[in-house]
Protein backbone atom coordinates (compact mmCIF):
# COMPACT_ATOMS: atom_id res chain seq x y z
CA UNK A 1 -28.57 47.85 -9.32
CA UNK A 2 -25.59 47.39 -7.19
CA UNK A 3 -27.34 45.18 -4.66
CA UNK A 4 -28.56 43.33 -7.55
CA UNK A 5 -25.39 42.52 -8.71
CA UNK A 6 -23.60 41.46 -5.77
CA UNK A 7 -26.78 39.08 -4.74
CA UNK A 8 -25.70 37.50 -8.36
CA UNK A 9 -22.60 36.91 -7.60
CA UNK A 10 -23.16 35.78 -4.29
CA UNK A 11 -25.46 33.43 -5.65
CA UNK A 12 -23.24 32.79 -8.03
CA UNK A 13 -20.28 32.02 -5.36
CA UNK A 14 -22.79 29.75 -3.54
CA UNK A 15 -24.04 27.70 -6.73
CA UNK A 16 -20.78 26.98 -8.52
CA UNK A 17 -19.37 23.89 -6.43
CA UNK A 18 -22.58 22.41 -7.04
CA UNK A 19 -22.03 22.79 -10.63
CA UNK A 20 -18.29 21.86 -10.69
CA UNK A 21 -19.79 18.83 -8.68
CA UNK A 22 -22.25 17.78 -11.22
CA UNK A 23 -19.68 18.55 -13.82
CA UNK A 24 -17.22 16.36 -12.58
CA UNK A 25 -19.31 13.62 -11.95
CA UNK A 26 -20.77 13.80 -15.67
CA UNK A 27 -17.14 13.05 -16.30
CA UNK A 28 -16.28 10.47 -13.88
CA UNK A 29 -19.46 8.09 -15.01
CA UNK A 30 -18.59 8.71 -18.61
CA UNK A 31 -15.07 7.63 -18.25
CA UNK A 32 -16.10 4.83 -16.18
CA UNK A 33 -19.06 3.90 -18.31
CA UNK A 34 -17.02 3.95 -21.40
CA UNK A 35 -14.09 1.86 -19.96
CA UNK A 36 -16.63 -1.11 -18.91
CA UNK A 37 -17.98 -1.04 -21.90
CA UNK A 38 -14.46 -1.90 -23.47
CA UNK A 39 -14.20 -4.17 -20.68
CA UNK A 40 -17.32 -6.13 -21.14
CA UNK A 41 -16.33 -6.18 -25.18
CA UNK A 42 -12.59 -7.42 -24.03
CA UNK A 43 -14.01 -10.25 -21.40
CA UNK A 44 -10.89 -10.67 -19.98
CA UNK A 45 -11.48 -9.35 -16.24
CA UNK A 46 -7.95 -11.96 -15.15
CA UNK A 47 -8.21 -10.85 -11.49
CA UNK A 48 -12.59 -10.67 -11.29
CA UNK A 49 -12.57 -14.33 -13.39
CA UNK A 50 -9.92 -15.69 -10.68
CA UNK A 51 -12.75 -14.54 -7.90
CA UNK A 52 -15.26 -16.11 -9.89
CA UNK A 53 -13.59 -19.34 -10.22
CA UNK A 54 -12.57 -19.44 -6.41
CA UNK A 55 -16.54 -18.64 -5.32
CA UNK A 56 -17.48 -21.65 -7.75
CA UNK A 57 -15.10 -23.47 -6.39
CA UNK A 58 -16.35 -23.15 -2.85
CA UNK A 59 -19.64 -23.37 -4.23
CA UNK A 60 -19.39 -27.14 -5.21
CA UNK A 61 -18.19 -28.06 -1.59
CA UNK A 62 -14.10 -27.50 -3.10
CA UNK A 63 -11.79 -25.78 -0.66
CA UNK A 64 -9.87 -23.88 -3.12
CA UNK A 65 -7.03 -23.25 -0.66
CA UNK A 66 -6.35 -26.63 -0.83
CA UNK A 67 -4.40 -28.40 -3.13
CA UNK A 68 -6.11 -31.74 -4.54
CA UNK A 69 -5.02 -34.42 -2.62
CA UNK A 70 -4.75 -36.78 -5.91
CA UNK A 71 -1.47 -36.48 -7.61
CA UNK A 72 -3.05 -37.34 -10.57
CA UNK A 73 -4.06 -33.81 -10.18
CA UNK A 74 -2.44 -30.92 -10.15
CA UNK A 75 -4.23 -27.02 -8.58
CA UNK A 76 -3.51 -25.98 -11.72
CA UNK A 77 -6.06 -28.78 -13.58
CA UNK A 78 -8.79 -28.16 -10.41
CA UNK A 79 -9.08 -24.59 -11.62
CA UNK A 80 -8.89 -25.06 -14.81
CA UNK A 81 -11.83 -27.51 -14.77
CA UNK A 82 -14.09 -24.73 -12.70
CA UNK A 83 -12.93 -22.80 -15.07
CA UNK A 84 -13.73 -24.69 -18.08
CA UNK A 85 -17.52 -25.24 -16.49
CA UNK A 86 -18.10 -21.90 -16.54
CA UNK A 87 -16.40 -21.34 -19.83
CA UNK A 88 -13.56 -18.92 -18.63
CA UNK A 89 -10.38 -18.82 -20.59
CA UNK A 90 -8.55 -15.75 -18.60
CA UNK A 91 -7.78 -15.61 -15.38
CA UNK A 92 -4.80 -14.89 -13.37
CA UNK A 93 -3.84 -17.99 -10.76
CA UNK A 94 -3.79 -20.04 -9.02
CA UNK A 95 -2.99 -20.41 -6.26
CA UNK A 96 -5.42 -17.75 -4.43
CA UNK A 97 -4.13 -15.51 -2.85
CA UNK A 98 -6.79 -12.97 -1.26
CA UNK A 99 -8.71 -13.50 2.37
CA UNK A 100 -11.85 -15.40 2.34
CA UNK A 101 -13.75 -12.56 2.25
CA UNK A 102 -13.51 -11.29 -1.45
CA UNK A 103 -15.06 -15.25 -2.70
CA UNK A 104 -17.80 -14.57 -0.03
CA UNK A 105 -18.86 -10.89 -1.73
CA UNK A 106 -18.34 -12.84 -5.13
CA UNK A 107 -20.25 -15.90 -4.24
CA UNK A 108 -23.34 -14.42 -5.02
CA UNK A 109 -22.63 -13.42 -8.32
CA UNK A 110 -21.47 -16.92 -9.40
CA UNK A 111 -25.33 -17.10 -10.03
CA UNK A 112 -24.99 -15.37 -12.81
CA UNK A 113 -22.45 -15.73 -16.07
CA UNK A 114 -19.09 -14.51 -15.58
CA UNK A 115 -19.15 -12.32 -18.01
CA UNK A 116 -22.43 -10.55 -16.83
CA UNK A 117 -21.80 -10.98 -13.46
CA UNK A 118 -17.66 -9.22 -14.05
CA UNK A 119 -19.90 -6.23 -15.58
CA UNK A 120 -22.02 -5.77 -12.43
CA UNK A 121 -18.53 -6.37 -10.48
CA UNK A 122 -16.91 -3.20 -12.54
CA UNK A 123 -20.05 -1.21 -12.41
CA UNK A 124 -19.44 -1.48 -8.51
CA UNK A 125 -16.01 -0.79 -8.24
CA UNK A 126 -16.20 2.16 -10.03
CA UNK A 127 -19.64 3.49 -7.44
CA UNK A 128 -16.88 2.81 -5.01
CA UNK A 129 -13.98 5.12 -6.30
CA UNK A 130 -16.62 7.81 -6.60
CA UNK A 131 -17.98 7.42 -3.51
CA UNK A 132 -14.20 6.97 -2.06
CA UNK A 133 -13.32 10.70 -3.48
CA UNK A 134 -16.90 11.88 -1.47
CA UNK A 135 -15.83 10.68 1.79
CA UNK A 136 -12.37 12.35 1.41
CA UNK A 137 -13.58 15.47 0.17
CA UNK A 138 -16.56 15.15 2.88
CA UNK A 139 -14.06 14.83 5.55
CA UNK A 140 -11.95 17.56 4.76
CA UNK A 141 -12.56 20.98 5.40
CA UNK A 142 -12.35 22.40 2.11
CA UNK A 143 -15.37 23.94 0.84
CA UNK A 144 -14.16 22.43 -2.65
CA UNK A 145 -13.20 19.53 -1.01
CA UNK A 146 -15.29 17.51 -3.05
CA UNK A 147 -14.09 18.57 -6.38
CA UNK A 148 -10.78 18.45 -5.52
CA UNK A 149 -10.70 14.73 -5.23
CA UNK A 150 -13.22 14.20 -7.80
CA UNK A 151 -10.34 16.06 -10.20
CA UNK A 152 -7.84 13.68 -8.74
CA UNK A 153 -9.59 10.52 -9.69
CA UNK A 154 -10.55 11.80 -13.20
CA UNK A 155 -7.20 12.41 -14.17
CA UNK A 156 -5.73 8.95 -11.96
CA UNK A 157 -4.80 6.27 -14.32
CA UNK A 158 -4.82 3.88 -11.26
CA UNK A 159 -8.29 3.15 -11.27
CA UNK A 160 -8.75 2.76 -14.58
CA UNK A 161 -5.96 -0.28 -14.61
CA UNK A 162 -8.07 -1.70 -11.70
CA UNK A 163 -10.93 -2.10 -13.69
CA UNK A 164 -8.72 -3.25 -16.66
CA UNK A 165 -8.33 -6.34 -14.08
CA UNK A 166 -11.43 -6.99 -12.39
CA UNK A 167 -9.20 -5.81 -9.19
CA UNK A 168 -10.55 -5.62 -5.68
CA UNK A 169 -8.33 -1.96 -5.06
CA UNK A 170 -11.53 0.28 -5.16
CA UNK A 171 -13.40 -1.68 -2.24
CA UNK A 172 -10.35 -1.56 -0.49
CA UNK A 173 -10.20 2.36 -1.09
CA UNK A 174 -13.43 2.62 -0.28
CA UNK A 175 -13.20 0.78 3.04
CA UNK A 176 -10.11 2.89 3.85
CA UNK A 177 -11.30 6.33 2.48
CA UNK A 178 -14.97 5.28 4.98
CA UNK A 179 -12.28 5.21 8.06
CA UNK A 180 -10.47 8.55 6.90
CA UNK A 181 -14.54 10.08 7.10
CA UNK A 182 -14.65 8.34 10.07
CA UNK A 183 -11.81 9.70 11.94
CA UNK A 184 -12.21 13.14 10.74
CA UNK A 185 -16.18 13.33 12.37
CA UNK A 186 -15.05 11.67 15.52
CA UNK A 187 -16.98 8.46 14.27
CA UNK A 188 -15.27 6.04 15.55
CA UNK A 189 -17.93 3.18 14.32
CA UNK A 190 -17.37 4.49 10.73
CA UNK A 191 -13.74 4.24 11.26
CA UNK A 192 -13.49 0.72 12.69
CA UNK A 193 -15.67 -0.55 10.24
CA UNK A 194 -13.86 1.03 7.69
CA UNK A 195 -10.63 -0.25 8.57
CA UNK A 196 -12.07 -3.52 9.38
CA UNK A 197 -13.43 -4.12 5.94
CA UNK A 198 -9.97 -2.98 4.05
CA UNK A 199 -8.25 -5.68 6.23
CA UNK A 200 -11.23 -8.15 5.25
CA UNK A 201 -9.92 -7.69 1.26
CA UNK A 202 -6.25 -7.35 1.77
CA UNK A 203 -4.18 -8.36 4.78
CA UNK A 204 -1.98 -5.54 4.45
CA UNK A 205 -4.10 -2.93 6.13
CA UNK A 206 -4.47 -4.79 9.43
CA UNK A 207 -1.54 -2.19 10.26
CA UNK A 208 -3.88 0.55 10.61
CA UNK A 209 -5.88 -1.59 13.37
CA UNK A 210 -2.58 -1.07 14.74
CA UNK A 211 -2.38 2.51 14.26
CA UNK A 212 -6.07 2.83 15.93
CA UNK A 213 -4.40 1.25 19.03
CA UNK A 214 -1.62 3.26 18.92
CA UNK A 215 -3.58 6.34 19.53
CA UNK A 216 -5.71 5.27 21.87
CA UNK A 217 -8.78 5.27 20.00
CA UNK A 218 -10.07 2.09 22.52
CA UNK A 219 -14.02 1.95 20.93
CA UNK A 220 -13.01 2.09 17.34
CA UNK A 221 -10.23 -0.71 17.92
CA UNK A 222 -13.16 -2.49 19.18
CA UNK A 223 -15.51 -2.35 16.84
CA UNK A 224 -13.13 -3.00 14.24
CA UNK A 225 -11.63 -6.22 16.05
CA UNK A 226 -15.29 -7.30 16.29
CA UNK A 227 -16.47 -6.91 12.57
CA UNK A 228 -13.05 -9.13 11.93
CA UNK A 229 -14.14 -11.84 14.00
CA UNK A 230 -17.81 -11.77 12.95
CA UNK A 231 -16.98 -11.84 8.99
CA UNK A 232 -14.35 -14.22 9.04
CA UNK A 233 -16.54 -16.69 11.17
CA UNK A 234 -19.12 -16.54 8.33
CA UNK A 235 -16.31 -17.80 6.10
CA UNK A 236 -16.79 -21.61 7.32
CA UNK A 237 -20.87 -21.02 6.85
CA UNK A 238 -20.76 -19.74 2.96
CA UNK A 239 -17.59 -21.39 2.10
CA UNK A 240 -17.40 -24.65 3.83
CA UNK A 241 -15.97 -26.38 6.61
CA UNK A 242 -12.03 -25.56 7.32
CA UNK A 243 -11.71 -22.58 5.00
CA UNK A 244 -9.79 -20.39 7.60
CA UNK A 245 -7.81 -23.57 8.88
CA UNK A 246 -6.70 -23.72 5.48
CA UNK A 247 -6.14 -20.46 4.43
CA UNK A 248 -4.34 -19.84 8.27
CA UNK A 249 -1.84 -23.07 7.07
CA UNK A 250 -0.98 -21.89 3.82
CA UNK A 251 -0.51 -17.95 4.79
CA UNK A 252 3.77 -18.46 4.72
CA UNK A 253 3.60 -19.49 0.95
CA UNK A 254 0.97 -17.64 0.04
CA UNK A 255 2.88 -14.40 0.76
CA UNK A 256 5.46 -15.57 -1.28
CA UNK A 257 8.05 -14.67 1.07
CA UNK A 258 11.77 -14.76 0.02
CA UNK A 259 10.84 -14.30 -3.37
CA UNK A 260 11.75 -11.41 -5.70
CA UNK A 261 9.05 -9.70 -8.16
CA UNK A 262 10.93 -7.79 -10.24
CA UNK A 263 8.03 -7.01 -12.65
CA UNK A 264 7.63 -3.43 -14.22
CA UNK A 265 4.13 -3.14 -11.94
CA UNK A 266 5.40 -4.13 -9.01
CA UNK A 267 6.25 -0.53 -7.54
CA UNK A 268 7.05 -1.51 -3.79
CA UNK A 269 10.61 -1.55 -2.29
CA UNK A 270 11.04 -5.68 -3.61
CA UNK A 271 10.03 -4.77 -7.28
CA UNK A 272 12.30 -1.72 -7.33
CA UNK A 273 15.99 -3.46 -6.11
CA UNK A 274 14.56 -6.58 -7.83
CA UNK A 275 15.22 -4.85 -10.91
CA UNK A 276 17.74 -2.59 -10.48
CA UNK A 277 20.05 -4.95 -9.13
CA UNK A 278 19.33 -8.10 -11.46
CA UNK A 279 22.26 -9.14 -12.32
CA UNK A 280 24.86 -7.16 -10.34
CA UNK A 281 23.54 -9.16 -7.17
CA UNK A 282 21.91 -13.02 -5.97
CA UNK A 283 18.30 -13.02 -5.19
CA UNK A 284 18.84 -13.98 -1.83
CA UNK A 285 21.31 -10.37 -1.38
CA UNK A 286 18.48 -8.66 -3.03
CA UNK A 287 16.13 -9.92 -0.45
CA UNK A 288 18.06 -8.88 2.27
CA UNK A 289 18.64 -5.51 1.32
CA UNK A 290 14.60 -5.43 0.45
CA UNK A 291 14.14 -6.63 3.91
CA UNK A 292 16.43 -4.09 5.47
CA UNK A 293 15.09 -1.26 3.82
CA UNK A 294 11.88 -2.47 4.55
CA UNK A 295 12.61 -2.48 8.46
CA UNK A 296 13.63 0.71 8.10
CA UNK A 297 11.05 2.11 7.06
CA UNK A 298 8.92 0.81 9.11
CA UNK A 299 10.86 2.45 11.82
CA UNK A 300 10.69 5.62 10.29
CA UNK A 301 7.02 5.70 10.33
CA UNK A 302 6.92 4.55 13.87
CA UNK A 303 9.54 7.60 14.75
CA UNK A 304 7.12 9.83 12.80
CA UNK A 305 4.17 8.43 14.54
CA UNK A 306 6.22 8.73 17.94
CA UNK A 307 4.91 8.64 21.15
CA UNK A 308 2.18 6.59 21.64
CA UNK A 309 -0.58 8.83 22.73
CA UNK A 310 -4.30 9.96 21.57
CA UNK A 311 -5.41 10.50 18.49
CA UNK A 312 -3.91 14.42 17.94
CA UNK A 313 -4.10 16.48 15.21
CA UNK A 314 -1.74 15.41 13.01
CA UNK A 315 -3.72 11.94 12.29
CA UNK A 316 -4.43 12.45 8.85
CA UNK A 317 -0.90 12.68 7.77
CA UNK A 318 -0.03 9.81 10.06
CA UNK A 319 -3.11 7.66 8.11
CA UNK A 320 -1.94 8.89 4.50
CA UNK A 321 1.94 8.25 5.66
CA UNK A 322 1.02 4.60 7.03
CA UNK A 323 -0.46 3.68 3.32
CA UNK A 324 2.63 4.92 1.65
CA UNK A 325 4.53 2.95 3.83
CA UNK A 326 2.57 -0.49 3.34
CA UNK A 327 2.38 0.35 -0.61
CA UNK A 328 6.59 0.50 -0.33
CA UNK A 329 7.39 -2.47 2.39
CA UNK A 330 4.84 -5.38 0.77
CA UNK A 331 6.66 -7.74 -1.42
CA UNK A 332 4.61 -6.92 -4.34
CA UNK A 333 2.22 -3.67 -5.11
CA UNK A 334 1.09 -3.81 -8.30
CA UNK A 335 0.24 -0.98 -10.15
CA UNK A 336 -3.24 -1.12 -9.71
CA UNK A 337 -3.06 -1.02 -6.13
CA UNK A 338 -1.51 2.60 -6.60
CA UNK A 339 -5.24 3.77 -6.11
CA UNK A 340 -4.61 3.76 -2.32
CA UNK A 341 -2.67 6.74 -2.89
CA UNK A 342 -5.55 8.56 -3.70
CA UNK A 343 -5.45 9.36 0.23
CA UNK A 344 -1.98 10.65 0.24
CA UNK A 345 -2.36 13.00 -2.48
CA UNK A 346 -5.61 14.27 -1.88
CA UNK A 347 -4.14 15.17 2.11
CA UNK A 348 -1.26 16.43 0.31
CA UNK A 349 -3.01 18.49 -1.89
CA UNK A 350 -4.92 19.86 0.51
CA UNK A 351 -2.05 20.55 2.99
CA UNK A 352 -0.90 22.79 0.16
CA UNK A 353 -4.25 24.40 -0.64
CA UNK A 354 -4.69 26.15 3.37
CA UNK A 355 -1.04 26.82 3.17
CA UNK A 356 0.51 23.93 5.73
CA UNK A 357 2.98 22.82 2.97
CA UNK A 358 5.11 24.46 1.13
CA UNK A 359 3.57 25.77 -2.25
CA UNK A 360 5.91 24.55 -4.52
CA UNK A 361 5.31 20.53 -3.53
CA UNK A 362 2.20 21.42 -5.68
CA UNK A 363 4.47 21.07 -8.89
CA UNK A 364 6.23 18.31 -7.25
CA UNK A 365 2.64 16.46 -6.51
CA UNK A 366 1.71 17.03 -10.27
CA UNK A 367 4.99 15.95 -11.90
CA UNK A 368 5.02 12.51 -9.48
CA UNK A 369 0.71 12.29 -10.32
CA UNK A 370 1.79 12.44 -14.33
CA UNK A 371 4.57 10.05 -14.63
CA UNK A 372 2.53 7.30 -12.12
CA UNK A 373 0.19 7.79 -14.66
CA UNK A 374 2.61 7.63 -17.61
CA UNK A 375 4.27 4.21 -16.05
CA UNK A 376 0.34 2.88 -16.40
CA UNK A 377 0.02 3.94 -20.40
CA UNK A 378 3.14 2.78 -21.43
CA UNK A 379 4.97 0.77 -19.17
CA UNK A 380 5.78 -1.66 -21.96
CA UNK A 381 7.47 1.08 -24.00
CA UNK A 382 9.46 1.73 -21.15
CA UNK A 383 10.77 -1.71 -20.68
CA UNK A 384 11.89 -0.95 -24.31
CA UNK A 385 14.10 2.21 -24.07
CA UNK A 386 17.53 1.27 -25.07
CA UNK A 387 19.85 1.34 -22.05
CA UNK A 388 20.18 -1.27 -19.50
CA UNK A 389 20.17 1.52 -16.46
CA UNK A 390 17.56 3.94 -17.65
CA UNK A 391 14.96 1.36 -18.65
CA UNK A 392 15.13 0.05 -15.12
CA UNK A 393 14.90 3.66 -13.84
CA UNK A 394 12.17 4.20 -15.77
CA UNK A 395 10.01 1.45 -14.68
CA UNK A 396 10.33 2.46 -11.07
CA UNK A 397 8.68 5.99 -11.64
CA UNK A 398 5.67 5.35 -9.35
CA UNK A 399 7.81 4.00 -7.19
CA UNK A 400 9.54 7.49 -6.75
CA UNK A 401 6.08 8.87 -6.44
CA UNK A 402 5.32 6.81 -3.49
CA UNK A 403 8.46 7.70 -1.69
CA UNK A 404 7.92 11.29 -2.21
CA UNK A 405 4.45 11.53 -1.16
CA UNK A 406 5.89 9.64 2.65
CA UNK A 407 9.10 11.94 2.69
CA UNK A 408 6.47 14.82 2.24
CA UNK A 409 4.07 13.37 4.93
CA UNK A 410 6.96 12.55 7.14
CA UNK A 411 8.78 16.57 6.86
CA UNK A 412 5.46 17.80 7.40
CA UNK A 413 4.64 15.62 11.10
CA UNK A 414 7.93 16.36 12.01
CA UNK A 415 7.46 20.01 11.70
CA UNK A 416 4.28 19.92 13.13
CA UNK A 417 5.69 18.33 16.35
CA UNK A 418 8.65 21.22 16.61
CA UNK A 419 6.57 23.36 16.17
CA UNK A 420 4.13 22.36 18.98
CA UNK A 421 7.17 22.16 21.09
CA UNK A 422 8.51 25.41 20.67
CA UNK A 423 5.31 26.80 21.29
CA UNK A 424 4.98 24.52 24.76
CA UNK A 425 8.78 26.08 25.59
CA UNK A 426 7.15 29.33 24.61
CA UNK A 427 4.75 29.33 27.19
């Protein structure tokens, strides 16, 4: 009888991720499922229909990097009139802003109706964040590892204001979260491709080509320099003659640099000073202090990642603290592109779980998860609260997030280093 009970319960021990799994995923593609449908009733997908309009756009033979060269008409009236053929009224541009990639994935879709073809567009994104939380649970070590990040991206309000949008965050994640997998198996094709493809979305994470570099990791730079070079030289072939020439010459403006977004979503170092020094300060001061503090943090992060050398083990944390840092030093991170932190606080988490971190960061990870996700459910409230100061505090809360999740990262490399030294003195 005894035997028979404890072959229960080890059964029982073996068989209850699997249902936790199942569980969770029930969840996730009801959430998801539900939220599209909203979605498709809303039809206002401002960041998909902008995609949409720039693949049609290249479709017809127009290079919509290019401003018509009749002053008769303006960029403005170009898109609209794409737009109009295709019977959009929402959409957020122009200009566009985003790599030639993203209108090449989206070209094929302009075969179908926007509104059909933004469905199939969120159904996609949202395979991605799911299959973004497998990879990071896969290439942990955690036997729940899984579930973990499933629970993190249930409960992430992120997401869910990327598919509000139409945004292009959860390939991005996806892209990054397949180089995380990557790196943890010693795949280094996984992980070039991976980081390869996230720079192919959004500039922003060419930095972690850099980082692959850095630590020496010769086959993966490779591969990743070589998936850049093959997908960007399709660009001319699906897009039309000139497309990189003419995304290459307008790059300066289109990173809107010396410019201010002090928007409540914009949760990087700009938005922040942008508006809690408007009015006490010019734009241009508030630029240079943006700039400064952007420098140096990007000096921190190299000091963290200090020296250069091979890929040790302390590269997760170095990955997860290299996203922080990019979400903080861009000019503008909107809150939708908060999913990237997905990575941080999933290594975070974990760090805590097998008892590398401290165990009371866990509260400190939970309050800084609930009020990112607050700032997403009622930002506009918060723009309301009475009080010049604390409604500008307020509006920075995932901003504060960010910055604790890299302090965290940063203590814990640090101490990681000492300690390897003091062991090295030791022997």
């Amino acid at each position: 009888m005894t035997m028979d009970l404890r072959m229960k319960w080890l059964q029982w021990l073996k068989d209850e991720p699997r249902r936790l799994t199942r569980l969770l995923l029930m969840g996730l593609v009801t959430l998801y499922a539900g939220w599209i449908g909203y979605q498709f009733v809303r039809n206002k997908l401002y960041d998909f229909n902008l995609h949409y309009i720039a693949a049609a756009g290249f479709r017809q033979g127009l290079n919509m990097y290019v401003a018509p060269r009749d002053p008769a008409t303006s960029e403005a009236q170009l898109w609209a009139e794409v737009a109009g053929q295709h019977s959009i009224e929402h959409y957020d541009g122009p200009p566009y802003l985003y790599p030639p990639f993203t209108a090449q994935v989206v070209l094929p879709l302009t075969l179908l109706p926007p509104r059909v073809a933004g469905t199939i567009w969120l159904m996609l994104t949202g395979a991605a964040f799911v299959l973004s939380a497998w990879l990071l649970g896969r290439s942990s070590s955690l036997r729940y590892g899984a579930p973990l990040a499933y629970v993190l991206l249930l409960a992430f309000v992120p997401p869910l204001a990327t598919l509000h949008a139409g945004q292009v965050n959860g390939f991005v994640l996806l892209s990054l979260s397949l180089a995380v997998y990557g790196l943890s198996r010693r795949d280094w094709i996984r992980a070039g491709v991976g980081v390869a493809l996230a720079a192919l979305f959004k500039l922003i994470p060419l930095a972690l080509l850099l980082y692959l570099v850095w630590r020496q990791r010769w086959k993966a730079t490779i591969i990743a320099v070589v998936v850049l070079l093959v997908v960007l030289l399709t660009a001319p072939l699906t897009l039309g003659p000139g497309t990189l020439h003419s995304y290459g010459r307008r790059f300066p403006p289109l990173g809107r640099l010396g410019i201010i977004f002090d928007m409540p979503p914009n949760q990087s170092l700009n938005g922040f000073y942008g508006r809690l020094l408007a009015g006490l300060a010019t734009a241009e001061s508030i630029y240079r202090i943006y700039l400064a503090s952007a420098v140096l943090l990007v000096l921190g992060t190299v000091a963290c990642c200090w020296p250069l050398a091979p890929l040790g083990s302390s590269w997760r944390l170095e990955f997860a603290l290299i996203i922080c840092a990019l979400q903080l030093m861009a000019p503008f991170a909107w809150y939708h592109q908060l999913v990237l932190l997905l990575i941080p606080l999933f290594t975070l988490v974990t760090e805590v779980v097998v008892r590398r971190a401290p165990r009371w960061w866990l509260a400190s990870l939970t309050l800084g998860f609930l009020v990112t996700d607050l700032h997403g459910l009622a930002w506009h409230q918060l723009a309301a609260c009475p009080g010049w100061l604390m409604s500008r505090l307020l509006l920075s809360m995932p901003f504060y997030t960010t910055v604790m999740l890299w302090g965290m990262l940063a203590w814990l490399i640090i101490q990681g280093k000492r300690s390897g030294a003091a062991q090295g003195s030791a022997a």
